[in-house]
N, C-alpha and C. Protein backbone atom coordinates (compact mmCIF):
# COMPACT_ATOMS: atom_id res chain seq x y z
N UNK A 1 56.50 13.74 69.73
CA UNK A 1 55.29 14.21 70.32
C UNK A 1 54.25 14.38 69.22
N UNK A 2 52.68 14.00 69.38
CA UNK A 2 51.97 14.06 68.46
C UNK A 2 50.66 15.32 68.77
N UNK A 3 49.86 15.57 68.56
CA UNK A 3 48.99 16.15 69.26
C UNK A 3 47.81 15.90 68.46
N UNK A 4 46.45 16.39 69.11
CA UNK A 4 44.99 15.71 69.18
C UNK A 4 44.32 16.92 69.33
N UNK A 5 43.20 17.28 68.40
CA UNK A 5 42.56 18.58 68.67
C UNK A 5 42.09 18.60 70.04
N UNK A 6 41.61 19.71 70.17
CA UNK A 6 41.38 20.14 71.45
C UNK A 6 39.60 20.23 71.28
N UNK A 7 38.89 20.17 71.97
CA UNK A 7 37.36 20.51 71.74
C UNK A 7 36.78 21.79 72.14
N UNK A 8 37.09 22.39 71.16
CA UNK A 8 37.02 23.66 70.22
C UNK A 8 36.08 24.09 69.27
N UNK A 9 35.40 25.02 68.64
CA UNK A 9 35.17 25.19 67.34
C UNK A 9 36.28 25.65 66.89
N UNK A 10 37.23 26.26 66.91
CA UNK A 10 37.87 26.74 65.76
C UNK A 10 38.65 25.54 65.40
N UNK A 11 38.82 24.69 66.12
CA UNK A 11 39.85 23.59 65.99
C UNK A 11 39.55 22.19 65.04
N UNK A 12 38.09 22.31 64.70
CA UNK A 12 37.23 21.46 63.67
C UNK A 12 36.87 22.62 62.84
N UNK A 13 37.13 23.45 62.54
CA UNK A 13 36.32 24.42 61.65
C UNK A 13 34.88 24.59 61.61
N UNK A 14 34.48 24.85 62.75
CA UNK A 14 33.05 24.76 62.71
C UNK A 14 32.78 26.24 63.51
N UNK A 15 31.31 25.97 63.36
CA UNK A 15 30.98 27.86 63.77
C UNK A 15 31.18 28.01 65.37
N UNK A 16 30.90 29.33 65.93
CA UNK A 16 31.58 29.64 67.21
C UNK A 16 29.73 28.85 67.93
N UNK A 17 29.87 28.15 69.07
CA UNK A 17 29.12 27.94 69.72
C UNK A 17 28.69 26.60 69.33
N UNK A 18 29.16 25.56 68.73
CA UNK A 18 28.77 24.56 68.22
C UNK A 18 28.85 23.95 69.54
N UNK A 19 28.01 22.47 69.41
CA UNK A 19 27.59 21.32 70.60
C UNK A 19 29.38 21.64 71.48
N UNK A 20 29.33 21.54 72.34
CA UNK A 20 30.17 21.11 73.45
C UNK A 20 30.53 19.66 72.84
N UNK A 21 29.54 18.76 73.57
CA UNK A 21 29.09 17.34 73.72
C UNK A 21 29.61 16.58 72.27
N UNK A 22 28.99 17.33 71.14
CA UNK A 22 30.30 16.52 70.02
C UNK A 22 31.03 16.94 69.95
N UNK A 23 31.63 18.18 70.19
CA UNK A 23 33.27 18.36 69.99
C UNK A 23 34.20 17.72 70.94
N UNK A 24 33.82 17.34 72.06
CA UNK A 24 34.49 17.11 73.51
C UNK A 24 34.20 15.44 72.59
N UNK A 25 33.13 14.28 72.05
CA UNK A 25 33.29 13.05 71.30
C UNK A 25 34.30 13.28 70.22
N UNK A 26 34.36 14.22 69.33
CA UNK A 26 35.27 14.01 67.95
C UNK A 26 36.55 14.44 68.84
N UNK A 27 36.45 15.22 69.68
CA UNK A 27 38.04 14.97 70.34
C UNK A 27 39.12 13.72 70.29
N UNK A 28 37.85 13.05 71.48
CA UNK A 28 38.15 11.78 72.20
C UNK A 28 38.23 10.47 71.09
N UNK A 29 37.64 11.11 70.25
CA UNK A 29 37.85 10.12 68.58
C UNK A 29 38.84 10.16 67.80
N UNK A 30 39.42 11.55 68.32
CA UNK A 30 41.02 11.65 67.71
C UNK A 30 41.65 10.95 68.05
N UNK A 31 41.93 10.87 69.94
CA UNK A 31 42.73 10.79 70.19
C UNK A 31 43.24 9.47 70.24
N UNK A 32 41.84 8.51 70.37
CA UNK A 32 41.57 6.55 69.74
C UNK A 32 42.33 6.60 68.91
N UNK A 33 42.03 7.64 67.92
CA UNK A 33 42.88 8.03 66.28
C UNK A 33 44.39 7.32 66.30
N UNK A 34 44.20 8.43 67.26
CA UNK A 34 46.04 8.75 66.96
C UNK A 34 46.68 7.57 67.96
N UNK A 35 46.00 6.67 68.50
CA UNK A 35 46.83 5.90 69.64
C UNK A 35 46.83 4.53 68.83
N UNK A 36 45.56 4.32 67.68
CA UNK A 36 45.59 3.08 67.23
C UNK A 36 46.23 3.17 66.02
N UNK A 37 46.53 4.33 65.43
CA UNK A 37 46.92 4.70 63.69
C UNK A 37 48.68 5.17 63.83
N UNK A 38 48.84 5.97 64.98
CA UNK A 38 49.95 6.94 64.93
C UNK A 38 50.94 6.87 66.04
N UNK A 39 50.64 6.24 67.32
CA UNK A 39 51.72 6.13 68.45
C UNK A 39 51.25 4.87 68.99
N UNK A 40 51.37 3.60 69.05
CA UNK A 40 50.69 2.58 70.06
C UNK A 40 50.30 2.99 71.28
N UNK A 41 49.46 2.54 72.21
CA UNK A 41 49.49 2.67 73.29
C UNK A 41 51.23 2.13 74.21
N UNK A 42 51.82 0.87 73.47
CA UNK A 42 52.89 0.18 74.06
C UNK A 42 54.09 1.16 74.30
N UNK A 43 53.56 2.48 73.17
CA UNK A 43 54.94 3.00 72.40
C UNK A 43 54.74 4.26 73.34
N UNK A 44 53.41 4.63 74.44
CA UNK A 44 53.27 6.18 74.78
C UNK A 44 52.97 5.81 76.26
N UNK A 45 54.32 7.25 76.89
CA UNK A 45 54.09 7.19 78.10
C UNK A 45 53.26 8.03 78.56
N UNK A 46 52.29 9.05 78.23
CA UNK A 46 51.50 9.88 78.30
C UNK A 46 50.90 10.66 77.73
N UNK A 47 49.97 11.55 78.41
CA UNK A 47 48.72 12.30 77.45
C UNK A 47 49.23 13.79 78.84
N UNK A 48 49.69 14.68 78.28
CA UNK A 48 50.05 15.91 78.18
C UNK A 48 49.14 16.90 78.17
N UNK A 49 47.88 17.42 78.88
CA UNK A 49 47.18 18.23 78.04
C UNK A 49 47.09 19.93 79.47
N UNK A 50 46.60 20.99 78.60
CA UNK A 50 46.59 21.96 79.70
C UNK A 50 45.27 22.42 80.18
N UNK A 51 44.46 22.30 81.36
CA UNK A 51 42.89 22.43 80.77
C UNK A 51 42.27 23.23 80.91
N UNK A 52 43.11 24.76 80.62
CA UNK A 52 42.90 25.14 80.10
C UNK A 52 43.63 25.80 78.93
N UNK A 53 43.26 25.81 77.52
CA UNK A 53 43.81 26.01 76.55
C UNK A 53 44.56 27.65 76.62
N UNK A 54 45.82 27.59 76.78
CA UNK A 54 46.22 28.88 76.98
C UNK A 54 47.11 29.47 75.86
N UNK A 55 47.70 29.32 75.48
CA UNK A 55 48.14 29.82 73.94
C UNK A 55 47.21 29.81 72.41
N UNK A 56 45.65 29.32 72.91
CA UNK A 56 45.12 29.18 71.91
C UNK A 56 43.49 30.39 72.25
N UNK A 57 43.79 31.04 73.34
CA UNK A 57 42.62 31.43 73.44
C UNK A 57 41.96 31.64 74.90
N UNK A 58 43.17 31.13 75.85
CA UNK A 58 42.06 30.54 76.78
C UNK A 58 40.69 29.91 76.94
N UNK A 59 40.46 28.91 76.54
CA UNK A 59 39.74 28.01 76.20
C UNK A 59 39.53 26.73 77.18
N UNK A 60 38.91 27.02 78.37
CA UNK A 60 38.74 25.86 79.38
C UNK A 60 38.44 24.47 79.18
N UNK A 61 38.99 23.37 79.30
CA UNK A 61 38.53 22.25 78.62
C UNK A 61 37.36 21.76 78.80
N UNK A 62 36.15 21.09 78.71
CA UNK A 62 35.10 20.58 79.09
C UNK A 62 35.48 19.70 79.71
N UNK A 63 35.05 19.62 81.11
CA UNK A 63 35.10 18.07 82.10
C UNK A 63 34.57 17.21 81.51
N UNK A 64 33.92 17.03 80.26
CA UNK A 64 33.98 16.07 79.94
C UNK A 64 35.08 15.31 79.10
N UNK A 65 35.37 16.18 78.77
CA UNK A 65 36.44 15.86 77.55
C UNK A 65 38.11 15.49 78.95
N UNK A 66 37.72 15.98 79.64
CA UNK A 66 39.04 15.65 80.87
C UNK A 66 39.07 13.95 81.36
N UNK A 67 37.87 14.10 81.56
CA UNK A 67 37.21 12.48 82.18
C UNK A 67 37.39 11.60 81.25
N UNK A 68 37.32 12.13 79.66
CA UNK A 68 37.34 10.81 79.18
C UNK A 68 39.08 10.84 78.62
N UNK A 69 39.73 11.90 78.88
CA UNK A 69 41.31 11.38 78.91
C UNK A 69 41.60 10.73 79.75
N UNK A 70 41.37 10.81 81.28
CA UNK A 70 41.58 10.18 82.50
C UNK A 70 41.10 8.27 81.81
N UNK A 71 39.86 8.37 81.45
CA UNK A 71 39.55 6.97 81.04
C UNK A 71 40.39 6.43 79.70
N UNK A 72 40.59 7.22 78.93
CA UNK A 72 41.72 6.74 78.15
C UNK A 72 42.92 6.17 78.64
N UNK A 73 43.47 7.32 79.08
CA UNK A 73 44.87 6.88 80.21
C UNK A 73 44.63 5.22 80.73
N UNK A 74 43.51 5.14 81.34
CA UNK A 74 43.47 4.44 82.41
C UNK A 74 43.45 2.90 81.94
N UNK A 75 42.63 3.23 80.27
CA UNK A 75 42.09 2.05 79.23
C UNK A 75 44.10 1.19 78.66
N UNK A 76 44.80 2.14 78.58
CA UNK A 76 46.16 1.77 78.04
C UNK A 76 47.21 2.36 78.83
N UNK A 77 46.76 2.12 80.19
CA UNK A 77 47.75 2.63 80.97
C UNK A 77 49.13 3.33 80.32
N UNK A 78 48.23 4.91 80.52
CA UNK A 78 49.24 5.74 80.10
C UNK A 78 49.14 6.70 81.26
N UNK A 79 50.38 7.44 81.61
CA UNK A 79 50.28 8.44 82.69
C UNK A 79 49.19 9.59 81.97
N UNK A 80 48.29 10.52 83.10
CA UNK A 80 47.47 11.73 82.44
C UNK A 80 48.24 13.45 83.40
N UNK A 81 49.26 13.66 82.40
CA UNK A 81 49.75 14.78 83.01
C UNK A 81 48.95 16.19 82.77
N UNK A 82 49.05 17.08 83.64
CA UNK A 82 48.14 17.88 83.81
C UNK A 82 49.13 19.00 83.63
N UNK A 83 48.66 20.46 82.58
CA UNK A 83 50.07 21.38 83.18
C UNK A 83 49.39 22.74 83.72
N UNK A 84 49.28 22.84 84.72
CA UNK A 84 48.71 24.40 85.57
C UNK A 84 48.99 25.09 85.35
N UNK A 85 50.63 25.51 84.36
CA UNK A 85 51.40 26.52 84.82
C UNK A 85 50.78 27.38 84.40
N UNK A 86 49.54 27.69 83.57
CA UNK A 86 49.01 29.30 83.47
C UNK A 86 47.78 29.20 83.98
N UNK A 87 46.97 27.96 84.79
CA UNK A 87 45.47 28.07 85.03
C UNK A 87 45.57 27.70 86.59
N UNK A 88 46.74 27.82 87.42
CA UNK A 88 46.35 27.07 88.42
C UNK A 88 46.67 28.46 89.81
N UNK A 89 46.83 27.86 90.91
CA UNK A 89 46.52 28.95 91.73
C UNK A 89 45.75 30.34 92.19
N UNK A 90 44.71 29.38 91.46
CA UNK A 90 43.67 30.10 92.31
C UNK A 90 43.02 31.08 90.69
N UNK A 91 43.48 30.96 89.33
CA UNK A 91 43.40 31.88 88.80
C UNK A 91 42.30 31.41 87.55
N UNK A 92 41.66 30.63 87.93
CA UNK A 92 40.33 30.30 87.39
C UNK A 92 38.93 30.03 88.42
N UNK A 93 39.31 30.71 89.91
CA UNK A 93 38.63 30.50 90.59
C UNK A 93 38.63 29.44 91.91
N UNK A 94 39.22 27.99 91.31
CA UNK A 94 39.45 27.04 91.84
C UNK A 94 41.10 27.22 92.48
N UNK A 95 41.62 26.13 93.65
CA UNK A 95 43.17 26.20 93.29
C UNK A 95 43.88 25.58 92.06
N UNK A 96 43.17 24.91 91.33
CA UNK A 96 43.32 24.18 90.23
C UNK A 96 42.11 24.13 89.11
N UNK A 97 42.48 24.31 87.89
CA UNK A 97 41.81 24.20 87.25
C UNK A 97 40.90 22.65 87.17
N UNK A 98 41.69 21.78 86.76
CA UNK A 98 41.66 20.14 87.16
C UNK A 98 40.18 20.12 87.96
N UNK A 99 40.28 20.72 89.22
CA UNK A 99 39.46 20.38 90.38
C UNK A 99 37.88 20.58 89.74
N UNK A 100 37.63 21.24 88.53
CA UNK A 100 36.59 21.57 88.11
C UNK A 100 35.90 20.12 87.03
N UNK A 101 36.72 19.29 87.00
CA UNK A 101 35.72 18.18 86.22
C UNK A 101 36.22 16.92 87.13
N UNK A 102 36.77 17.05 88.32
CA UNK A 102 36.72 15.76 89.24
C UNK A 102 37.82 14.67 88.79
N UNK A 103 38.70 14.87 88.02
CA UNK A 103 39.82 14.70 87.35
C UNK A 103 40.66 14.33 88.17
N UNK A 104 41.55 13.44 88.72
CA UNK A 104 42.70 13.48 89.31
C UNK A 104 44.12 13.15 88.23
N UNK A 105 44.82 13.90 87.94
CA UNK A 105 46.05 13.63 87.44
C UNK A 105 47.22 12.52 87.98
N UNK A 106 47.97 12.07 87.18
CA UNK A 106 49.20 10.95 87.69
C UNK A 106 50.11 12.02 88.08
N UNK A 107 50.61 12.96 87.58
CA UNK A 107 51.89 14.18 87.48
C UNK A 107 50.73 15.59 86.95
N UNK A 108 50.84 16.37 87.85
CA UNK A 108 50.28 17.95 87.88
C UNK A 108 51.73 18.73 88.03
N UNK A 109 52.07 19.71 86.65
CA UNK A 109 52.79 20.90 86.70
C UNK A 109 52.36 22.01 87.05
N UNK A 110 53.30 22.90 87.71
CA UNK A 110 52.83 24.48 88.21
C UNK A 110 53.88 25.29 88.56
N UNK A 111 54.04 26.39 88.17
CA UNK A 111 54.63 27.08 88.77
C UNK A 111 54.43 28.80 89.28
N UNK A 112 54.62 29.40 90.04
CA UNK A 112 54.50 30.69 90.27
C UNK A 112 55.81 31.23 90.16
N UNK A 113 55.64 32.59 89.19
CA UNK A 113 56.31 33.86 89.58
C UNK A 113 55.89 35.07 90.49
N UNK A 114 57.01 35.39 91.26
CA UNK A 114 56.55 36.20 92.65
C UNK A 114 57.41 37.38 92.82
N UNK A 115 56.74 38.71 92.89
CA UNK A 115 57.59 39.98 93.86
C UNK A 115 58.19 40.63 92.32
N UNK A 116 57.57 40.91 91.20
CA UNK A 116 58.54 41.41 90.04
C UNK A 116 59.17 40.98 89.33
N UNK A 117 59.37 39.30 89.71
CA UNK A 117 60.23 38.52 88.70
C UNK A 117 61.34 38.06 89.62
N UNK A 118 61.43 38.21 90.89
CA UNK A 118 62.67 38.34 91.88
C UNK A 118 62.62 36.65 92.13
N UNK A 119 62.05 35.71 92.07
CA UNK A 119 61.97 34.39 92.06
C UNK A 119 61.15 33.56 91.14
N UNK A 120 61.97 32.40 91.03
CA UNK A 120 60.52 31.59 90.14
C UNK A 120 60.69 30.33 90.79
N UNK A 121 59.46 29.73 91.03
CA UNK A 121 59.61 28.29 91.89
C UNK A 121 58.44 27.63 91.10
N UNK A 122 59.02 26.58 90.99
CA UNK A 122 57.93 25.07 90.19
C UNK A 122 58.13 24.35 91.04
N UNK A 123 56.76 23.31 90.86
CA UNK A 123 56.81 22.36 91.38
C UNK A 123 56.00 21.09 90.44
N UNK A 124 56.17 19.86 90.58
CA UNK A 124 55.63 18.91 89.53
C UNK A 124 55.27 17.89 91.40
N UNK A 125 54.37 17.58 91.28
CA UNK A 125 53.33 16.31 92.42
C UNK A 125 53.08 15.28 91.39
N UNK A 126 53.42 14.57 92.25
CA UNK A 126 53.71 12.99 91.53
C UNK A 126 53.21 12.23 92.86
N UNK A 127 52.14 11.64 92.71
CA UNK A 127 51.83 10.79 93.91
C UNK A 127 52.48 9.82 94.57
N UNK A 128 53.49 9.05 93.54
CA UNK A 128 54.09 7.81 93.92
C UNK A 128 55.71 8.47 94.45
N UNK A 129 56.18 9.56 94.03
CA UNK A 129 57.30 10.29 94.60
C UNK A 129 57.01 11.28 95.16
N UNK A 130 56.14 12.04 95.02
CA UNK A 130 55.67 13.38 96.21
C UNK A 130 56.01 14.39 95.72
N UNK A 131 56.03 15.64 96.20
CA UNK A 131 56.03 16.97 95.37
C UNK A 131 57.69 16.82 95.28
N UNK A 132 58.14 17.77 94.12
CA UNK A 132 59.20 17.85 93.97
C UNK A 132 59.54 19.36 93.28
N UNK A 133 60.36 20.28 93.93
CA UNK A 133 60.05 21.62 93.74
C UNK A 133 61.56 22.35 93.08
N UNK A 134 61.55 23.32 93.04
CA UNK A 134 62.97 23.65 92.27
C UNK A 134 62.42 25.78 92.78
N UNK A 135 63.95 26.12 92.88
CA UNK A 135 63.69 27.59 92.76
C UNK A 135 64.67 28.12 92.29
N UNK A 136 64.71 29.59 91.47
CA UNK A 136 65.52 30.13 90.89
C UNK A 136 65.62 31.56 91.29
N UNK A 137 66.68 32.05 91.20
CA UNK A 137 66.53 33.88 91.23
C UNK A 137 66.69 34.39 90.18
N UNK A 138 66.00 34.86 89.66
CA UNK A 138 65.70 35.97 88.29
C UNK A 138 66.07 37.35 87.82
N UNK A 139 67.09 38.04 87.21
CA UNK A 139 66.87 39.64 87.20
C UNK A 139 65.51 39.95 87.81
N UNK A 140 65.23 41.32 87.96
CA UNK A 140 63.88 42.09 87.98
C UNK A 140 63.64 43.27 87.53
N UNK A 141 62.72 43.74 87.40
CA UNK A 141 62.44 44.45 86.00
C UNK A 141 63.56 45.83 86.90
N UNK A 142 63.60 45.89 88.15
CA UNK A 142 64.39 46.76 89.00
C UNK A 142 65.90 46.78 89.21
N UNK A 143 66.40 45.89 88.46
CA UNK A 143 68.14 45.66 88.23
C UNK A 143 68.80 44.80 89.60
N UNK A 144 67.62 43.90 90.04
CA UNK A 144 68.38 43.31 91.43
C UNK A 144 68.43 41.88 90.58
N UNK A 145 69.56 40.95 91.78
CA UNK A 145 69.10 39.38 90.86
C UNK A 145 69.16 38.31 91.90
C-alpha cells in the first residue's frame, strides 16, 4: 500500500488557510506521481481514500480533489473505494459524505455501532454484487454480550 498527500496545509507544510484549489492540484500531482514513478496503473487495483480525513483532523476532502480521483480511477481503470466508516450516516449532514462533491464510488464502506456497543453491523455496496453486510455481538460497556 502506498499513500498520496491529502489536500491539506499541514500535509505540504504550508500555512493554515492556503489556496484549496492548489492543494486539491499538488494532490492530484502526487498521485500521477506515485502511479507513473511508484505502483503502475497495471500493478493497482485501487485508490482507497476517506473523505473525510479522520485520524488526521477531520479534514473534509474538497469535491474537487474527489472528482479528480474519480477521473483518475476512471483514466487507468482503477476501482475508487470510498470508506464512510467515520463520516457517513448522516454525520456530516448528508447520508454520505461522498454525496457532497457528486462522486459516485465503485465499493463504499460503512459501518454503525448501536445501543452501547451491543452490536456492530458493516456493510460494503458494490454495484456489480450489491450490498453485502455482516453483524456481530459485542460485550457492552453493561456486562451483556
Amino acid at each position: 500500500m502506498l499513500t498520496a498527500p491529502f489536500p491539506y496545509w499541514h500535509h505540504f507544510n504550508a500555512v493554515p488557510g492556503a489556496d484549496e484549489a492548489e492543494l486539491v492540484r499538488a494532490s492530484l500531482y502526487q498521485m500521477e506521481l506515485l502511479l507513473s514513478q511508484q505502483s503502475a496503473p497495471s500493478d493497482t487495483a485501487a485508490i482507497i481514500i476517506e473523505p473525510v480525513l479522520g485520524e488526521g483532523g477531520y479534514v473534509p476532502a474538497p469535491p474537487a480533489f474527489l472528482q479528480g480521483l474519480r477521473a483518475i480511477c476512471d483514466k487507468h481503470d482503477l476501482l475508487l473505494i470510498v470508506d464512510e466508516v467515520q463520516s457517513g450516516f448522516g454525520r456530516t449532514g448528508r447520508m454520505f459524505n461522498i454525496e457532497y462533491s457528486g462522486v459516485r464510488p465503485d465499493i463504499m464502506i460503512m459501518a454503525k455501532v448501536c445501543a452501547t456497543s451491543l452490536c456492530f453491523c458493516h456493510a460494503i455496496i458494490d454495484p456489480v454484487r450489491g450490498l453485502q453486510m455482516g453483524f456481530r455481538s459485542a460485550p457492552s460497556s453493561v456486562g451483556r454480550s
